[in-house]
C-alpha atoms as a PDB file:
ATOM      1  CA  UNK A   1      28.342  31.029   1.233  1.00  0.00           C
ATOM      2  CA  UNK A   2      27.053  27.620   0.966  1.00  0.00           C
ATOM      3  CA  UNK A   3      29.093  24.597   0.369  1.00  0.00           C
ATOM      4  CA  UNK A   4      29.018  22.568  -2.703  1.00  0.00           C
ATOM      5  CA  UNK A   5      28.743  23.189  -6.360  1.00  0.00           C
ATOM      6  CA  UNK A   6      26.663  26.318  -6.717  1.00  0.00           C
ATOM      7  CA  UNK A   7      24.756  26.878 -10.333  1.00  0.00           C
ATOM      8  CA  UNK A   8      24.955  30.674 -11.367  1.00  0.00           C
ATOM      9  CA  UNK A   9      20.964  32.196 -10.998  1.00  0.00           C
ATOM     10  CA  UNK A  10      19.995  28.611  -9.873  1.00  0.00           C
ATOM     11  CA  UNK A  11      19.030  28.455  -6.188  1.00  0.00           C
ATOM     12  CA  UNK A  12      16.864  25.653  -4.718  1.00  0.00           C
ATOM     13  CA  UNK A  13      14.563  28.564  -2.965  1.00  0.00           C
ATOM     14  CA  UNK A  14      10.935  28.317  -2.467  1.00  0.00           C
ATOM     15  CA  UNK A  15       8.881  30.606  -3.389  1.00  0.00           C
ATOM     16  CA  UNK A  16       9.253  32.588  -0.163  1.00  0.00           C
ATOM     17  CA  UNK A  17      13.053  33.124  -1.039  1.00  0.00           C
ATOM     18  CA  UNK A  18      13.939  30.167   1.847  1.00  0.00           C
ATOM     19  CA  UNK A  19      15.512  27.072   0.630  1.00  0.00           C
ATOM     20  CA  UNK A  20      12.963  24.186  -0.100  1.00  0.00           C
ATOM     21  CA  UNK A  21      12.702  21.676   2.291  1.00  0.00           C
ATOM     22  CA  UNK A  22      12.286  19.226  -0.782  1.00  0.00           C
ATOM     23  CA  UNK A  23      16.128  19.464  -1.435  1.00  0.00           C
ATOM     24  CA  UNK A  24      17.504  16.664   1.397  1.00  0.00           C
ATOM     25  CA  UNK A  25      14.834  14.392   1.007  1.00  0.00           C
ATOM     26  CA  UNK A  26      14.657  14.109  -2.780  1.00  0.00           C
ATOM     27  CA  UNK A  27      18.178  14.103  -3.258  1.00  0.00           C
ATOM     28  CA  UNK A  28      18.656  11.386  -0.603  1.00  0.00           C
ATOM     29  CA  UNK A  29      15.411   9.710  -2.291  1.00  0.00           C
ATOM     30  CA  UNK A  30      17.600   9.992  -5.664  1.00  0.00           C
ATOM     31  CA  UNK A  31      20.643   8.687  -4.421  1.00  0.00           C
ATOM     32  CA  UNK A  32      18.872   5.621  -2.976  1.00  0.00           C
ATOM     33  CA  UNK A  33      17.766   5.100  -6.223  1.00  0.00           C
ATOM     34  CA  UNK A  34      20.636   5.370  -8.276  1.00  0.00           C
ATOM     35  CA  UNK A  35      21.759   2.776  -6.400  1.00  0.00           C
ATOM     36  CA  UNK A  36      18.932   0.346  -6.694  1.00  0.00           C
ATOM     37  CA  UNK A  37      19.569   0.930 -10.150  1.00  0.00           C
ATOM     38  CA  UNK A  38      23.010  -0.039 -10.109  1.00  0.00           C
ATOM     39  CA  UNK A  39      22.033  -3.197  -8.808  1.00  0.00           C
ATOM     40  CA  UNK A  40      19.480  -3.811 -11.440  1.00  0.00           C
ATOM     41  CA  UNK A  41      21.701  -3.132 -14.443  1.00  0.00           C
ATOM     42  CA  UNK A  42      24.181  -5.230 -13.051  1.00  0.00           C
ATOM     43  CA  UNK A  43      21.318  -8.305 -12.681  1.00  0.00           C
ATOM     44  CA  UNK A  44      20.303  -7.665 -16.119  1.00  0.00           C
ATOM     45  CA  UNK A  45      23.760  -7.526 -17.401  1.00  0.00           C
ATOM     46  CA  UNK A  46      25.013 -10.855 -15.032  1.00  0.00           C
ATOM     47  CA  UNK A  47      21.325 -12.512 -16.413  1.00  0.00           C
ATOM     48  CA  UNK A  48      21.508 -11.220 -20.243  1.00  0.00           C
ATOM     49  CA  UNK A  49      25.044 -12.693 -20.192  1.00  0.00           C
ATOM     50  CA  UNK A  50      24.182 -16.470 -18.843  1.00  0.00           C
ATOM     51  CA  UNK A  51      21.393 -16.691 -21.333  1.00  0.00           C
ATOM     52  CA  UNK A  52      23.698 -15.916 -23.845  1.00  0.00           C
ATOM     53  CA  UNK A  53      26.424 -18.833 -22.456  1.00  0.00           C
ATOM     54  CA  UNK A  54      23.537 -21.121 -22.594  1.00  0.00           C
ATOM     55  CA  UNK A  55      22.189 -20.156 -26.042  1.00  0.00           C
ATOM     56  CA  UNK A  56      26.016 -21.393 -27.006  1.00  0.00           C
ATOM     57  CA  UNK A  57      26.041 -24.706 -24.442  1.00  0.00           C
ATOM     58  CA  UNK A  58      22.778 -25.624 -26.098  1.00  0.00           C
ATOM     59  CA  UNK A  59      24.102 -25.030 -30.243  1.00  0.00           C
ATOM     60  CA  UNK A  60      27.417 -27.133 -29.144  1.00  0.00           C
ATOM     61  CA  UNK A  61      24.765 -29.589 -27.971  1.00  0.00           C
ATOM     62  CA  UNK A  62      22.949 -29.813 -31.223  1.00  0.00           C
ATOM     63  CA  UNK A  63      26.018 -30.030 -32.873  1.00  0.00           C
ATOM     64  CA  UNK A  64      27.488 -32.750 -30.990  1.00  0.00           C
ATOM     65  CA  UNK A  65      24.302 -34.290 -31.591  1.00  0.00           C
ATOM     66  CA  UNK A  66      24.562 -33.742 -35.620  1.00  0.00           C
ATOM     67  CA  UNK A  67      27.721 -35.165 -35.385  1.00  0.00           C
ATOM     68  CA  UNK A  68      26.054 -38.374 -33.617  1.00  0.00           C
ATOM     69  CA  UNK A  69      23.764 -38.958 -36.206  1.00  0.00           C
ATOM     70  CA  UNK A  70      26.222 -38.358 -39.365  1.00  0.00           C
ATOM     71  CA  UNK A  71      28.531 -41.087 -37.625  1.00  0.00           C
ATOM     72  CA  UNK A  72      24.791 -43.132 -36.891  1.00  0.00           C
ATOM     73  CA  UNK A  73      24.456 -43.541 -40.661  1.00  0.00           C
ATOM     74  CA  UNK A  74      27.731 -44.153 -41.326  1.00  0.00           C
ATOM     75  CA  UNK A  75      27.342 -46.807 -39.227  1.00  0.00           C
ATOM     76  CA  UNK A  76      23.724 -48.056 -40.528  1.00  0.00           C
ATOM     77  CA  UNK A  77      25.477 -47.982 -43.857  1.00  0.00           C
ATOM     78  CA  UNK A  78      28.186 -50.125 -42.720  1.00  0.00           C
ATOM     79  CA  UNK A  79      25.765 -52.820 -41.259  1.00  0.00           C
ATOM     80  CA  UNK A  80      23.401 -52.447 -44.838  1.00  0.00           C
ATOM     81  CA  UNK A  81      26.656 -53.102 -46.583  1.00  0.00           C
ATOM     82  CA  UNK A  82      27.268 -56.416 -44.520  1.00  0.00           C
ATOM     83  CA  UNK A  83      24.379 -57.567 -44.211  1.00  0.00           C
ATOM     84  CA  UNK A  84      23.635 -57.431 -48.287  1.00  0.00           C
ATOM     85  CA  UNK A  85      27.157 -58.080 -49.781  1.00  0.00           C
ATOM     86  CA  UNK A  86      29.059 -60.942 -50.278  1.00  0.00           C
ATOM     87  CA  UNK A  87      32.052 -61.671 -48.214  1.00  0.00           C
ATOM     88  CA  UNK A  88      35.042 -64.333 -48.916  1.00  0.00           C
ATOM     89  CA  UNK A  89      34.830 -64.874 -45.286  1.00  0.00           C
ATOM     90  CA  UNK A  90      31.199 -64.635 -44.005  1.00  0.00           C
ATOM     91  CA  UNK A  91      32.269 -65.120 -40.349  1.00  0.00           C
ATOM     92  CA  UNK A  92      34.332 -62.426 -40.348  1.00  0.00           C
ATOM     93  CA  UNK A  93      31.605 -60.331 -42.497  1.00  0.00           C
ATOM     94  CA  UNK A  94      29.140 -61.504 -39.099  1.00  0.00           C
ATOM     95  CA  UNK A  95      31.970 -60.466 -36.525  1.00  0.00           C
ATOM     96  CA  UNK A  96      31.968 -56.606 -37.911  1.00  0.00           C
ATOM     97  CA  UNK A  97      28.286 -56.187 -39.071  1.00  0.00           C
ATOM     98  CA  UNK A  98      27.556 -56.947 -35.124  1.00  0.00           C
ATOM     99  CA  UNK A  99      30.399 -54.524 -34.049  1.00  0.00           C
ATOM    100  CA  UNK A 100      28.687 -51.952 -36.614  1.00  0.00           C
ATOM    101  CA  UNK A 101      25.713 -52.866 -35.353  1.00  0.00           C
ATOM    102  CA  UNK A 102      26.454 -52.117 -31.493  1.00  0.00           C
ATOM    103  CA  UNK A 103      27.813 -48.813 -32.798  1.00  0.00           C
ATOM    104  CA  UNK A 104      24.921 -48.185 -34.522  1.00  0.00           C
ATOM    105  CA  UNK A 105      22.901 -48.457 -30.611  1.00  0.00           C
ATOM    106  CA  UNK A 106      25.448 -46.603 -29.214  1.00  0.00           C
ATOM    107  CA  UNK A 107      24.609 -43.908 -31.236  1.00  0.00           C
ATOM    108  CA  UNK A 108      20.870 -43.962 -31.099  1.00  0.00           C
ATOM    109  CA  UNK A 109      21.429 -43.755 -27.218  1.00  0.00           C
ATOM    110  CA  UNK A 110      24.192 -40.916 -27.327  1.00  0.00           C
ATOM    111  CA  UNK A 111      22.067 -38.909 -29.589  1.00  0.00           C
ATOM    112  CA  UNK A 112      19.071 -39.718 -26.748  1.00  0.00           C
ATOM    113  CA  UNK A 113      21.157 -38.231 -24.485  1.00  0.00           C
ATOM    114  CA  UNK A 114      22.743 -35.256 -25.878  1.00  0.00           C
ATOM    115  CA  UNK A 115      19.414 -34.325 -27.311  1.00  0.00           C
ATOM    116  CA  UNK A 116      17.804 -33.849 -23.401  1.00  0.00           C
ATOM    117  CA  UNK A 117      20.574 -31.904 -22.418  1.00  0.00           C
ATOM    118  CA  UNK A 118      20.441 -29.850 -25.505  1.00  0.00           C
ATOM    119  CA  UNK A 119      16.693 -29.026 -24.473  1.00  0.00           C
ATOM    120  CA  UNK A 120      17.323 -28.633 -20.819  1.00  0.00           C
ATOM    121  CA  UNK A 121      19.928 -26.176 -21.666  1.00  0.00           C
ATOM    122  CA  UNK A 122      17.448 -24.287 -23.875  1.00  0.00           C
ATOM    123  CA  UNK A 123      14.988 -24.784 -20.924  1.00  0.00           C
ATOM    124  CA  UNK A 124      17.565 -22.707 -18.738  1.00  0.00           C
ATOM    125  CA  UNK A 125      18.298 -20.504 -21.381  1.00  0.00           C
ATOM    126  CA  UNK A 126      14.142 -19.359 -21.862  1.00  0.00           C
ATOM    127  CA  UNK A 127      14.097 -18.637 -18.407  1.00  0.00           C
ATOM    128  CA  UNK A 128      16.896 -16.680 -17.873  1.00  0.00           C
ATOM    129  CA  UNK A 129      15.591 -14.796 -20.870  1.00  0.00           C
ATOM    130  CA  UNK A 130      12.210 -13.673 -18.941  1.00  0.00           C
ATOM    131  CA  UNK A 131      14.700 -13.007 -15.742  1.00  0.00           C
ATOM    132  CA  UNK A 132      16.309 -10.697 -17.722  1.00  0.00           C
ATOM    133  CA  UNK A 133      13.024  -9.111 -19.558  1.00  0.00           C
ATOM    134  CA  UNK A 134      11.955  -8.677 -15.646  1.00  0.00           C
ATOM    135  CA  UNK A 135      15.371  -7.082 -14.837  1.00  0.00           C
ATOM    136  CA  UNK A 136      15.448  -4.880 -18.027  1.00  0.00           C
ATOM    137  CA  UNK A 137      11.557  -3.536 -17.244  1.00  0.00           C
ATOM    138  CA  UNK A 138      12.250  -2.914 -13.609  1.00  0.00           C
ATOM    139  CA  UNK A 139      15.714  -0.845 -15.108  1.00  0.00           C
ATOM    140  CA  UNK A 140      13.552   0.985 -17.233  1.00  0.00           C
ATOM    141  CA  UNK A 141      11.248   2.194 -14.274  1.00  0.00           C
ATOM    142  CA  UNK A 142      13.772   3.149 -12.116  1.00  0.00           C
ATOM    143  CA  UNK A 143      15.680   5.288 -14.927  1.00  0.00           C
ATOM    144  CA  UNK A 144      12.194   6.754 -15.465  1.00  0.00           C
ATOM    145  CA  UNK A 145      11.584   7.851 -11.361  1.00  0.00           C
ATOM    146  CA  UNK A 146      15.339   9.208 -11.223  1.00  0.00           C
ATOM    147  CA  UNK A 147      14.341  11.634 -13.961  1.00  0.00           C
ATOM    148  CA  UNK A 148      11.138  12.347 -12.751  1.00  0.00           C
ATOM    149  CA  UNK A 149      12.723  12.610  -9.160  1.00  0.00           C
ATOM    150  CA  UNK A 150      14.999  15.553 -10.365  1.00  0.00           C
ATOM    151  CA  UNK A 151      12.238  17.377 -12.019  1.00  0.00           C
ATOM    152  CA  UNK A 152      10.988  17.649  -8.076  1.00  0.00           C
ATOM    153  CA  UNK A 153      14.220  19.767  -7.621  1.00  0.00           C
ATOM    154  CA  UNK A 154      13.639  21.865 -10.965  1.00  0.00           C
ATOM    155  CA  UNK A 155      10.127  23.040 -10.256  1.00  0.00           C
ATOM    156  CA  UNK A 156       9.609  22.353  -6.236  1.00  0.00           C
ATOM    157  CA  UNK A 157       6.233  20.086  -6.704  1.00  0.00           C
ATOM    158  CA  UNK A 158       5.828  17.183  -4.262  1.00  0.00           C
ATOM    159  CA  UNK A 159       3.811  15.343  -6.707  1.00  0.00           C
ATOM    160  CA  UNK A 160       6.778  14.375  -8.906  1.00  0.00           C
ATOM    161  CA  UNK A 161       8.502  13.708  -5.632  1.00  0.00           C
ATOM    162  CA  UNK A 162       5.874  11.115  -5.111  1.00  0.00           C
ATOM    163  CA  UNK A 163       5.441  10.180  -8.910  1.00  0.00           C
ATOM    164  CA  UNK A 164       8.719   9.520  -8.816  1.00  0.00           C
ATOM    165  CA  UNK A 165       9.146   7.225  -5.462  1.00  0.00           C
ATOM    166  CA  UNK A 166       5.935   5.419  -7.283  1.00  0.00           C
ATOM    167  CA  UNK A 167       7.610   4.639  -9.998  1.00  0.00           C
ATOM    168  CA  UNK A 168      11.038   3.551  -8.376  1.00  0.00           C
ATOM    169  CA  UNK A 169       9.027   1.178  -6.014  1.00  0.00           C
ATOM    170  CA  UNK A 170       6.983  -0.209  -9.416  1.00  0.00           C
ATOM    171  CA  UNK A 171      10.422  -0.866 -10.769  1.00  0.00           C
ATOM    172  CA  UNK A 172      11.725  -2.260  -7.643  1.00  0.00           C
ATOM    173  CA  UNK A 173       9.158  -5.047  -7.535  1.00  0.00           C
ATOM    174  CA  UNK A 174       8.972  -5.663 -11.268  1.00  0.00           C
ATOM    175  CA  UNK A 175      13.387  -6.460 -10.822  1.00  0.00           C
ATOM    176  CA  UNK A 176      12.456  -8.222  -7.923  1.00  0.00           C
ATOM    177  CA  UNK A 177      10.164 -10.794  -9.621  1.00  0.00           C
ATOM    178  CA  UNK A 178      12.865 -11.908 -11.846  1.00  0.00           C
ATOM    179  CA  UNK A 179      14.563 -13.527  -9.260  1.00  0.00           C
ATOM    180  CA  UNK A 180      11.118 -15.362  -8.743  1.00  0.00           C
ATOM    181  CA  UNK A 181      11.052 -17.000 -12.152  1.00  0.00           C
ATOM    182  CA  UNK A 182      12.587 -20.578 -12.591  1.00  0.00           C
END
């Protein structure tokens, strides 16, 4: 009696009654490529998740950046308001319509600033979106040449042995070039 799991009137027998010779091979085969796939879904699930943690880095950046500008008009209306009004003491009036006035450049600059790293951060974001696209196609070939793999087993065809390592290596490479994009 063989050892393992054995599957009532299912025997992996040739035709002569002998066991196929396909059985090692294309369940070794398999095995390599569940774990390829492993590795894959794991890059596409590390890769989908960073995208996602910069989509929300770059919205706090625009937001910060809103911010900036609703305290840059405060500002430009504090320096209108000086610079039209009359005060009882026009030095002082001067003193805070320049202090409003720096503020209001300080603003204009921070908003500079926060709005390039709010774009660099989308940047990062695009391309860890086409990483992951990569990733997630090169997933979807590899589930594809497991399946067709095990249909090797079912009907004791080379072909879809080969079909199958065809696929799995068209998968491979297609995963592979998402570590290539920047």
């Amino acid at each position: 009696m063989p050892e393992g799991i054995e599957i009532p009137g299912h025997e992996h027998k040739a035709h002569g009654g002998e066991e196929s010779p396909l059985v090692l091979p294309v369940s070794l085969t398999m095995s390599i490529m569940a774990v390829v796939l492993a590795a894959v879904t794991l890059m596409v699930h590390r890769s989908s998740t960073h995208e996602l943690l910069r989509q929300a880095e770059a919205t706090d950046q625009w937001a910060y950046y809103q911010a900036k500008d609703i305290r840059l008009h405060e500002m430009e209306t504090n320096v209108d308001l000086f610079s039209t009004l009359a005060a009882k003491d026009n030095e002082k009036a001067q003193k805070l319509q320049e202090k409003y006035q720096k503020q209001v450049e300080k603003y204009r600059a921070d908003k500079q600033d926060i709005s390039e790293k709010a774009k660099e951060l989308e940047k990062e974001r695009d391309v860890l979106g086409r990483r992951t696209d990569r990733f997630e196609a090169g997933e979807v070939f590899l589930e594809i040449a497991l399946v067709i793999c095990s249909i090797t087993l079912l009907v004791n065809k080379r072909s879809f042995w080969f079909a199958g390592i065809a696929l799995g290596a068209v998968g491979l490479v297609i995963a592979v070039t998402g570590f290539l994009i920047h």
